[in-house]
Every structure is written in structure tokens, then in C-alpha cells.
PDB file of N, CA and C in Angstrom:
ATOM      1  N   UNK A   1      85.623  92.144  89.406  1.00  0.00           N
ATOM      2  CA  UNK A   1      86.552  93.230  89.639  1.00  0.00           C
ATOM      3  C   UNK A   1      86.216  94.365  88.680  1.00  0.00           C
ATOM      4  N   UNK A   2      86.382  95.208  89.001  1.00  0.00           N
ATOM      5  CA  UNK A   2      86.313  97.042  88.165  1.00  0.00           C
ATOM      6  C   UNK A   2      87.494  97.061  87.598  1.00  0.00           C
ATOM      7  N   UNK A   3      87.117  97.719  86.511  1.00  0.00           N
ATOM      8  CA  UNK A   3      88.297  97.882  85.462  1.00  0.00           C
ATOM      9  C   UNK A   3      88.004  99.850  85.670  1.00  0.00           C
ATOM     10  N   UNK A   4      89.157 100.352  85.674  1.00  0.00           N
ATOM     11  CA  UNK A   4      89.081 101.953  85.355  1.00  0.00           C
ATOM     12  C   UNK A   4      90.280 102.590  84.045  1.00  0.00           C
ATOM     13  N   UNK A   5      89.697 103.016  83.622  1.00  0.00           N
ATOM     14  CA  UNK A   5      90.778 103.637  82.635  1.00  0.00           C
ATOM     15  C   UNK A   5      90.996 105.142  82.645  1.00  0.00           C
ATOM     16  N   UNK A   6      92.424 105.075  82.562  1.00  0.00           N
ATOM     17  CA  UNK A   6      92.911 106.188  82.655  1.00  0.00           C
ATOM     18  C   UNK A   6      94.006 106.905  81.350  1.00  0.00           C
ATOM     19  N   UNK A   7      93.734 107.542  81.137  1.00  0.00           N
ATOM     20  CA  UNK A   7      94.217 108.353  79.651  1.00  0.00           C
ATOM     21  C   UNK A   7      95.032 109.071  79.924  1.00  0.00           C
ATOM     22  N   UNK A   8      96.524 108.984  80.008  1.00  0.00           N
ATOM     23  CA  UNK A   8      97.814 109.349  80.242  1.00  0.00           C
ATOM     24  C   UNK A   8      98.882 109.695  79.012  1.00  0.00           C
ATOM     25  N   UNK A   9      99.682 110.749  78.999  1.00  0.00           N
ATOM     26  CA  UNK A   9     100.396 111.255  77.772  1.00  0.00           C
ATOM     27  C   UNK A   9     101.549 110.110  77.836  1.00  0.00           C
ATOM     28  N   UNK A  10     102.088 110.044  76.885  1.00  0.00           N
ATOM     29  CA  UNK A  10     103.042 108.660  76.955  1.00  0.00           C
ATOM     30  C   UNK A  10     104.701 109.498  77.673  1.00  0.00           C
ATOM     31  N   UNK A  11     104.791 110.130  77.820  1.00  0.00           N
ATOM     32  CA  UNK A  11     105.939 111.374  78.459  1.00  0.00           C
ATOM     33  C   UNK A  11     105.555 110.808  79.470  1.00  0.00           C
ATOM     34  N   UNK A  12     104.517 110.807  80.910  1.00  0.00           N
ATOM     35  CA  UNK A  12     104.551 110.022  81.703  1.00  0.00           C
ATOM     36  C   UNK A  12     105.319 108.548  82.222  1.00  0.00           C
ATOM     37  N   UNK A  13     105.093 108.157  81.039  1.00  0.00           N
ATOM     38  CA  UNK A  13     105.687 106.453  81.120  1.00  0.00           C
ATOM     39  C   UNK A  13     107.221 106.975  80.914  1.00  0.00           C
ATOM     40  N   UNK A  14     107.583 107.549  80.020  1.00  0.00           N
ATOM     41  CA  UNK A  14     109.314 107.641  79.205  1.00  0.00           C
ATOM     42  C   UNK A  14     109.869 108.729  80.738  1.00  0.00           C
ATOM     43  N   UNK A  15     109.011 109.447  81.530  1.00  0.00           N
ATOM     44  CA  UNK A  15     109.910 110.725  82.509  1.00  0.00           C
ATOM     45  C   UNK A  15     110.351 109.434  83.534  1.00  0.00           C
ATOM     46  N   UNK A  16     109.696 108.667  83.784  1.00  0.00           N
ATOM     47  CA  UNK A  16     109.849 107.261  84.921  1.00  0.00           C
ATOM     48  C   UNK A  16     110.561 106.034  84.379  1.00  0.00           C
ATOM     49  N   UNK A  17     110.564 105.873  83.148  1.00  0.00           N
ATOM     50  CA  UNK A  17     111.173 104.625  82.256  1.00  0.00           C
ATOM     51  C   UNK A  17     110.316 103.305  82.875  1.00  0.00           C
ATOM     52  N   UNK A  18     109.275 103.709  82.758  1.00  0.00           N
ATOM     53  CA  UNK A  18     108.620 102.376  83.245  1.00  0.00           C
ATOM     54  C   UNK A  18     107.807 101.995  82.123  1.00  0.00           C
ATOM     55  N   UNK A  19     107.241 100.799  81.878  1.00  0.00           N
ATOM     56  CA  UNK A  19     106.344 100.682  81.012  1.00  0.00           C
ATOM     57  C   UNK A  19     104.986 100.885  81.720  1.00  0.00           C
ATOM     58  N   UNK A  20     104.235 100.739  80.915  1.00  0.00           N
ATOM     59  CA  UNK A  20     102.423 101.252  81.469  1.00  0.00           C
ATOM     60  C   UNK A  20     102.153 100.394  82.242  1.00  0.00           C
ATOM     61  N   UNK A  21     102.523  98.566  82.111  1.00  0.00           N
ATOM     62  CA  UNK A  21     102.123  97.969  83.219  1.00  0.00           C
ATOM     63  C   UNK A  21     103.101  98.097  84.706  1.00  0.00           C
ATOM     64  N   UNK A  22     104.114  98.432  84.554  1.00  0.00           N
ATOM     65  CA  UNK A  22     105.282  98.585  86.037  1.00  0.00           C
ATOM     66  C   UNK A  22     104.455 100.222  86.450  1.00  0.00           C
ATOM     67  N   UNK A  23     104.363 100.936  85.371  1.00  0.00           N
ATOM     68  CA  UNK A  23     103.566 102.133  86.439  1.00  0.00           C
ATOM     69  C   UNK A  23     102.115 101.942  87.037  1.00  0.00           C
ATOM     70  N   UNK A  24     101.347 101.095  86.144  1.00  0.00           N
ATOM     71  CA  UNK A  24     100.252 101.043  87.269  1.00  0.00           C
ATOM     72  C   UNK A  24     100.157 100.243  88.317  1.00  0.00           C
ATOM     73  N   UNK A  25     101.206  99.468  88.230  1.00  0.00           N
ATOM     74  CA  UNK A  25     101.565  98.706  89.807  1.00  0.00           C
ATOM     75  C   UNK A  25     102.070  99.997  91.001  1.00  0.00           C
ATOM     76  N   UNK A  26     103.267 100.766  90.290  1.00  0.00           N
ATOM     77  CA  UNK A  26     103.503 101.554  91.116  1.00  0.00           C
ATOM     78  C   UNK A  26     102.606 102.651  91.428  1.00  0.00           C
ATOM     79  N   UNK A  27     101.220 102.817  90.927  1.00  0.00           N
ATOM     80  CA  UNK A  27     100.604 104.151  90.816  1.00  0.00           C
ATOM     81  C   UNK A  27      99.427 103.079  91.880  1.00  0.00           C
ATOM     82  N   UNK A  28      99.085 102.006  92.069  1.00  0.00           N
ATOM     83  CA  UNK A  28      98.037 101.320  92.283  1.00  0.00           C
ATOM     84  C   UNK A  28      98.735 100.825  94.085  1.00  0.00           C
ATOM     85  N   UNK A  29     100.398 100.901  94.132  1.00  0.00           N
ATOM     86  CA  UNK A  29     101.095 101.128  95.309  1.00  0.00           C
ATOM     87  C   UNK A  29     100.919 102.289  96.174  1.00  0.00           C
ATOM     88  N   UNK A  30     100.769 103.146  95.184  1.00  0.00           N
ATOM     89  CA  UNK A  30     101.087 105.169  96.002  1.00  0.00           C
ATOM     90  C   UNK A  30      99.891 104.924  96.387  1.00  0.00           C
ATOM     91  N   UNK A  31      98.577 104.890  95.800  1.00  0.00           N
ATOM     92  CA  UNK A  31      97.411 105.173  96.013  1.00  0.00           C
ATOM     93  C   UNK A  31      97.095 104.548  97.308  1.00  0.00           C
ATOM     94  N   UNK A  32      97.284 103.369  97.173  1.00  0.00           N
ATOM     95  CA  UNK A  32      97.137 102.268  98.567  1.00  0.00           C
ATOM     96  C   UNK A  32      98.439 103.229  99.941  1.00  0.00           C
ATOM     97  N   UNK A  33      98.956 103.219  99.580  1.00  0.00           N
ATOM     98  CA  UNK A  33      99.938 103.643 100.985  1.00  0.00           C
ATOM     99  C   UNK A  33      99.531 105.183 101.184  1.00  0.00           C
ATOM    100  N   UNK A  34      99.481 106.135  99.828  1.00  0.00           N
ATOM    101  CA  UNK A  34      98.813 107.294 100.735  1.00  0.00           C
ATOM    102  C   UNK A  34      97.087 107.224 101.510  1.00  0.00           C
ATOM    103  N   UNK A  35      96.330 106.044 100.953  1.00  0.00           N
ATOM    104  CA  UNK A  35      95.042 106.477 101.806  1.00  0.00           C
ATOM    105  C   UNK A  35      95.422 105.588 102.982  1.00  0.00           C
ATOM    106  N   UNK A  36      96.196 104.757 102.948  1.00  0.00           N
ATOM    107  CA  UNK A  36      96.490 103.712 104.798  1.00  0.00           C
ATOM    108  C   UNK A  36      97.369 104.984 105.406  1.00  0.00           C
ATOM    109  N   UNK A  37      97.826 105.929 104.883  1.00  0.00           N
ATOM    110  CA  UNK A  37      98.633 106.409 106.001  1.00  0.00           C
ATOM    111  C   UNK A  37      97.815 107.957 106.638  1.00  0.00           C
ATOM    112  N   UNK A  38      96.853 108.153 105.458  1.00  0.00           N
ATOM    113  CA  UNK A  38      95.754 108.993 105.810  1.00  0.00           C
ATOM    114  C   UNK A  38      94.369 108.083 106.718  1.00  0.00           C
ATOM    115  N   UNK A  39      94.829 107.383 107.669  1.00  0.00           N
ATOM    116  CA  UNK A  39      93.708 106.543 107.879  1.00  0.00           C
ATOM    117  C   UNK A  39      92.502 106.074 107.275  1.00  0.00           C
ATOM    118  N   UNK A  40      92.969 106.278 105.928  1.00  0.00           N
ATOM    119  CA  UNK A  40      91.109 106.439 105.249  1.00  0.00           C
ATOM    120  C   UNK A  40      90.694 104.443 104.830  1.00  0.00           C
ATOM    121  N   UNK A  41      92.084 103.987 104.976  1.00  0.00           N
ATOM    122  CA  UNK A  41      91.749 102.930 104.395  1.00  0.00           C
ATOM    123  C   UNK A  41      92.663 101.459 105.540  1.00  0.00           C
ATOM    124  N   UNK A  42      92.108 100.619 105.834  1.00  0.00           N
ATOM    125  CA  UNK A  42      92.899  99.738 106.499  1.00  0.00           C
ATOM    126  C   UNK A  42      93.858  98.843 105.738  1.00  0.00           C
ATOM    127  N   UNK A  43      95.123  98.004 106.571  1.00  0.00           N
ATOM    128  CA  UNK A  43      96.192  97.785 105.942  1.00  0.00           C
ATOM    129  C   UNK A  43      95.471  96.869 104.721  1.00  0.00           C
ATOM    130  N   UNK A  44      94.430  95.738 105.406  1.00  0.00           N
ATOM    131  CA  UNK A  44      93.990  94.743 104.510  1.00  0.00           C
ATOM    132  C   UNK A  44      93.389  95.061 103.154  1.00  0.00           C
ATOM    133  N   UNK A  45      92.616  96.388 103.258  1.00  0.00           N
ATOM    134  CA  UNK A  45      92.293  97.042 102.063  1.00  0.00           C
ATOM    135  C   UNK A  45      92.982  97.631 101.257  1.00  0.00           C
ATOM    136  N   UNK A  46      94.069  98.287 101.747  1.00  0.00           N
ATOM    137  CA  UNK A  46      95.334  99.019 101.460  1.00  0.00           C
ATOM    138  C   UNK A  46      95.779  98.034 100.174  1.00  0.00           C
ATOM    139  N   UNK A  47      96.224  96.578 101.225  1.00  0.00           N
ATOM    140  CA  UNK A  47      96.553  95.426 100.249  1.00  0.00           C
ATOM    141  C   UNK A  47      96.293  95.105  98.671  1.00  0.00           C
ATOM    142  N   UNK A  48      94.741  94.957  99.299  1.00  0.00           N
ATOM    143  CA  UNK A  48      93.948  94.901  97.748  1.00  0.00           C
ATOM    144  C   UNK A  48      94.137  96.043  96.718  1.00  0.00           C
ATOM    145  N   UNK A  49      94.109  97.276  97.420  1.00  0.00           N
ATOM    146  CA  UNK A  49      94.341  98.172  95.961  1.00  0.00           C
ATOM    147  C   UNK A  49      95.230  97.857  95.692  1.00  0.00           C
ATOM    148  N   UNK A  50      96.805  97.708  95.970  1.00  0.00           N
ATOM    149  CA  UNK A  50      98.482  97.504  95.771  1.00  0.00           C
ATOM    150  C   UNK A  50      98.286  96.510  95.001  1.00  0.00           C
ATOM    151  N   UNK A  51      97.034  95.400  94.953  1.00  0.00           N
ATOM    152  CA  UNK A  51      97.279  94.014  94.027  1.00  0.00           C
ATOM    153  C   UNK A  51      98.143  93.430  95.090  1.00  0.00           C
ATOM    154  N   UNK A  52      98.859  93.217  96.528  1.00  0.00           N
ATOM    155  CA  UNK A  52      99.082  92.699  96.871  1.00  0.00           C
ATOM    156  C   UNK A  52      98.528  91.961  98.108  1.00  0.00           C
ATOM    157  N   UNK A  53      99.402  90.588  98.604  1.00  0.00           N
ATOM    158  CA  UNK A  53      98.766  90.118 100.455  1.00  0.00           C
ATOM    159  C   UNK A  53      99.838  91.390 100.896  1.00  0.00           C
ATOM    160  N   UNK A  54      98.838  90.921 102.092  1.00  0.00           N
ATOM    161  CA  UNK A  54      98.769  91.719 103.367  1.00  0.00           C
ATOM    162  C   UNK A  54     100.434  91.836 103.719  1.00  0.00           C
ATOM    163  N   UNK A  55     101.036  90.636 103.752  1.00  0.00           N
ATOM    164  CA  UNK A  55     102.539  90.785 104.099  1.00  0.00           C
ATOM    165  C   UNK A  55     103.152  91.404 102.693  1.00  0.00           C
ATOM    166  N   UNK A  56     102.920  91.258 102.169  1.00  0.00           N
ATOM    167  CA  UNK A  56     103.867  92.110 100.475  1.00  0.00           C
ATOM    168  C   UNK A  56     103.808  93.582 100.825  1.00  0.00           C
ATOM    169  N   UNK A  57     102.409  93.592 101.305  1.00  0.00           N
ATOM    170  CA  UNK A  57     102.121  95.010 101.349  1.00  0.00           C
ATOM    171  C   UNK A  57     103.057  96.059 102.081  1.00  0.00           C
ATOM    172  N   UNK A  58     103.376  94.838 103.987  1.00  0.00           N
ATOM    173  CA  UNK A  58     103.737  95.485 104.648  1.00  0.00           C
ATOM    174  C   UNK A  58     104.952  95.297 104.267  1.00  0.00           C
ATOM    175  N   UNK A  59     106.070  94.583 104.016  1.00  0.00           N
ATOM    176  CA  UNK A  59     107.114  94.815 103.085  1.00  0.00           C
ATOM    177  C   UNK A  59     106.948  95.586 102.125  1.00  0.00           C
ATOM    178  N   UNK A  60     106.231  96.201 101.617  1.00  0.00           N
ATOM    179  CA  UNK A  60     106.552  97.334 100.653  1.00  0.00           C
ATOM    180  C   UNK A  60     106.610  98.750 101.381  1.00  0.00           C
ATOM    181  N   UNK A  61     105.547  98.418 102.671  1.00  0.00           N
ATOM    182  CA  UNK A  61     106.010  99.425 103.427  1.00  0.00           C
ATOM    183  C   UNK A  61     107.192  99.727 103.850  1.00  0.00           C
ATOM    184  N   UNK A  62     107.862  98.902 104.533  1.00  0.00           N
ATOM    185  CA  UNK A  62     109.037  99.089 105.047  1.00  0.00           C
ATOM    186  C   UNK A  62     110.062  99.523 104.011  1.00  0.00           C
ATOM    187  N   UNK A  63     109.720  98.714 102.768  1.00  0.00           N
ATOM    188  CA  UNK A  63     110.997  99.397 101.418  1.00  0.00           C
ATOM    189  C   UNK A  63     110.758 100.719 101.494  1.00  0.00           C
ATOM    190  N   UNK A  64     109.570 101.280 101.755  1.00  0.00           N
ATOM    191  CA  UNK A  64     109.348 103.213 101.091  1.00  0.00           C
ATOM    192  C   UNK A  64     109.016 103.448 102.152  1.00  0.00           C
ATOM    193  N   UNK A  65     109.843 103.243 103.264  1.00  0.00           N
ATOM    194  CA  UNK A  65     109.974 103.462 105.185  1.00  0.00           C
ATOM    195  C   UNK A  65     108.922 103.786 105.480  1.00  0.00           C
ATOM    196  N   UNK A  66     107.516 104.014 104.836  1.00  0.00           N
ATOM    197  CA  UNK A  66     106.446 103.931 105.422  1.00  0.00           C
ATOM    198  C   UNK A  66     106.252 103.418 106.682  1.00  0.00           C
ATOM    199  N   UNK A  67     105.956 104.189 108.143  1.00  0.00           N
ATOM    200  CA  UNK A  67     105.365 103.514 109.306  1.00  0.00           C
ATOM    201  C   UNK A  67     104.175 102.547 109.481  1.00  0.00           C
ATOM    202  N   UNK A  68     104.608 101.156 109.799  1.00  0.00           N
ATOM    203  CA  UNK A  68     103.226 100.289 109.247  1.00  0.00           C
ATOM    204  C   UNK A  68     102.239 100.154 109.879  1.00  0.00           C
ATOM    205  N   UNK A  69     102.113 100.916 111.396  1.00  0.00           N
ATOM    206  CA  UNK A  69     101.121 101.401 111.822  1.00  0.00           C
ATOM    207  C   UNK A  69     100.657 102.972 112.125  1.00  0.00           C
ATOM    208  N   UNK A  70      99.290 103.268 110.997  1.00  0.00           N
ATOM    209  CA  UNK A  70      98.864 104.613 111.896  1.00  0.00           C
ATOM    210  C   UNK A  70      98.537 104.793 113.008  1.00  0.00           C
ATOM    211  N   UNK A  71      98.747 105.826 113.831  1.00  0.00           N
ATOM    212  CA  UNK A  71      98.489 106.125 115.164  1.00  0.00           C
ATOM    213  C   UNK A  71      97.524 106.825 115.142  1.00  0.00           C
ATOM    214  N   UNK A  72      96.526 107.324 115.774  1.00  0.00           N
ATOM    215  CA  UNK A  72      95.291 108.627 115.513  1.00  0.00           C
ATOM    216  C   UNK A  72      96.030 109.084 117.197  1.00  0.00           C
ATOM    217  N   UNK A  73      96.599 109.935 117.294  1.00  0.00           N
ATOM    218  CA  UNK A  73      96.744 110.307 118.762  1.00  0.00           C
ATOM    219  C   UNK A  73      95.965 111.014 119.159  1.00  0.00           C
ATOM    220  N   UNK A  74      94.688 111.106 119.341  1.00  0.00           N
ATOM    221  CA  UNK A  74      93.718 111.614 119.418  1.00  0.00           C
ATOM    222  C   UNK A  74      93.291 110.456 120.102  1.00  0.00           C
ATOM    223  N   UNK A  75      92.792 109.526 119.570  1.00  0.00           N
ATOM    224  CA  UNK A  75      92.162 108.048 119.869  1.00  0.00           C
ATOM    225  C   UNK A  75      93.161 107.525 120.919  1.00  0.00           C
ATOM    226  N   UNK A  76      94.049 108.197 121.121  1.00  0.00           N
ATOM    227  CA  UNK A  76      95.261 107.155 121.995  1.00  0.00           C
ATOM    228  C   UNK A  76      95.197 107.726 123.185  1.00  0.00           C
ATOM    229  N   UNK A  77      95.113 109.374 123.039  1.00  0.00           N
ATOM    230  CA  UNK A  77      94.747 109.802 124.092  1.00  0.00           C
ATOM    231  C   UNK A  77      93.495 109.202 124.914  1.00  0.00           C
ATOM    232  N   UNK A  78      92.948 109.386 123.992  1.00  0.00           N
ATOM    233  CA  UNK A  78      91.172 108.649 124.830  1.00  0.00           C
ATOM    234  C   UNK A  78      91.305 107.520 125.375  1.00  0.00           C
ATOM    235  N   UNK A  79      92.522 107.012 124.678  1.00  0.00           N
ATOM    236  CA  UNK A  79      92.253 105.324 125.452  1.00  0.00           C
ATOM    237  C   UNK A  79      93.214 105.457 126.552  1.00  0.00           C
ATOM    238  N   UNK A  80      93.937 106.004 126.644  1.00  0.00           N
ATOM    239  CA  UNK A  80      94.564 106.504 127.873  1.00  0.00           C
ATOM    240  C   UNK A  80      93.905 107.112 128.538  1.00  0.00           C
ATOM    241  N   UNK A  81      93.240 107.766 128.729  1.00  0.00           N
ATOM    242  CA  UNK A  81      92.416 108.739 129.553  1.00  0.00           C
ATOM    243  C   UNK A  81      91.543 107.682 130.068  1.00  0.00           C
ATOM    244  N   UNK A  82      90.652 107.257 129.664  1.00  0.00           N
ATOM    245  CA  UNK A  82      89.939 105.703 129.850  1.00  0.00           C
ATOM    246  C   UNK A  82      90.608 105.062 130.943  1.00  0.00           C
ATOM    247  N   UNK A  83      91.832 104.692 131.210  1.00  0.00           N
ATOM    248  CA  UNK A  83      92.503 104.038 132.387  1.00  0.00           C
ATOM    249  C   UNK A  83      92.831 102.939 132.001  1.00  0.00           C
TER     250      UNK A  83
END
């Protein structure tokens, strides 16, 4: 596994009242749900960044009403058009 470090003012941690490890769960959450909802990343991968399975994940979706499937309506069209 990759380790990354990141160099953060401690005002960060105290504006959220989280400690450094509850924020990089929650910062390692955002990251995962904004690239699955930008299609860039699938749910199962999504997972892995969050540190969670696949079902935690999608329960975490539903807590931060995240829609747990992207649509490309573009692609939906086509497959409609297709017959």
C-alpha cells in the first residue's frame, strides 16, 4: 500500500473538531464519493479509497444522500437508441 503525506495547519483539525485520524477517514470518504459521482472512478474502487467494502461504502452513500448509481445519459441514450 502507498503511504501519502499531507502537511495540514492544525486549525484544520480544531475548525471540524476532529482528530487527524477521524479527518482522514472523512477526507479519504469525500475523495472516494466525489470521483464515483464524477464517473472517474467505479463503486468498487471508490470503496478502496474510503478504506471501506463495497456495502459500507454504499451505506455511506445513502447517509450523505449520495445517488448510488451514476447515470452517463449520454450512454443511456445510446443504449436506447440501439433498441
Amino acid at each position: 500500500m502507498s503511504e501519502i503525506t499531507i502537511n495540514l495547519p492544525e486549525e484544520v483539525f480544531s475548525a471540524r473538531r476532529l482528530s487527524p485520524e477521524r479527518f482522514v477517514r472523512d477526507l479519504r470518504l469525500a475523495a472516494a464519493i466525489y470521483w464515483y459521482q464524477k464517473g472517474e472512478i467505479s463503486q468498487e474502487k471508490a470503496a478502496q479509497v474510503a478504506g471501506l467494502n463495497r456495502q459500507e461504502f454504499l451505506a455511506a452513500l445513502a447517509r450523505e444522500q449520495v445517488d448510488t448509481f451514476v447515470v452517463d445519459f449520454d450512454d443511456l441514450q445510446r443504449e436506447l437508441n440501439r433498441g
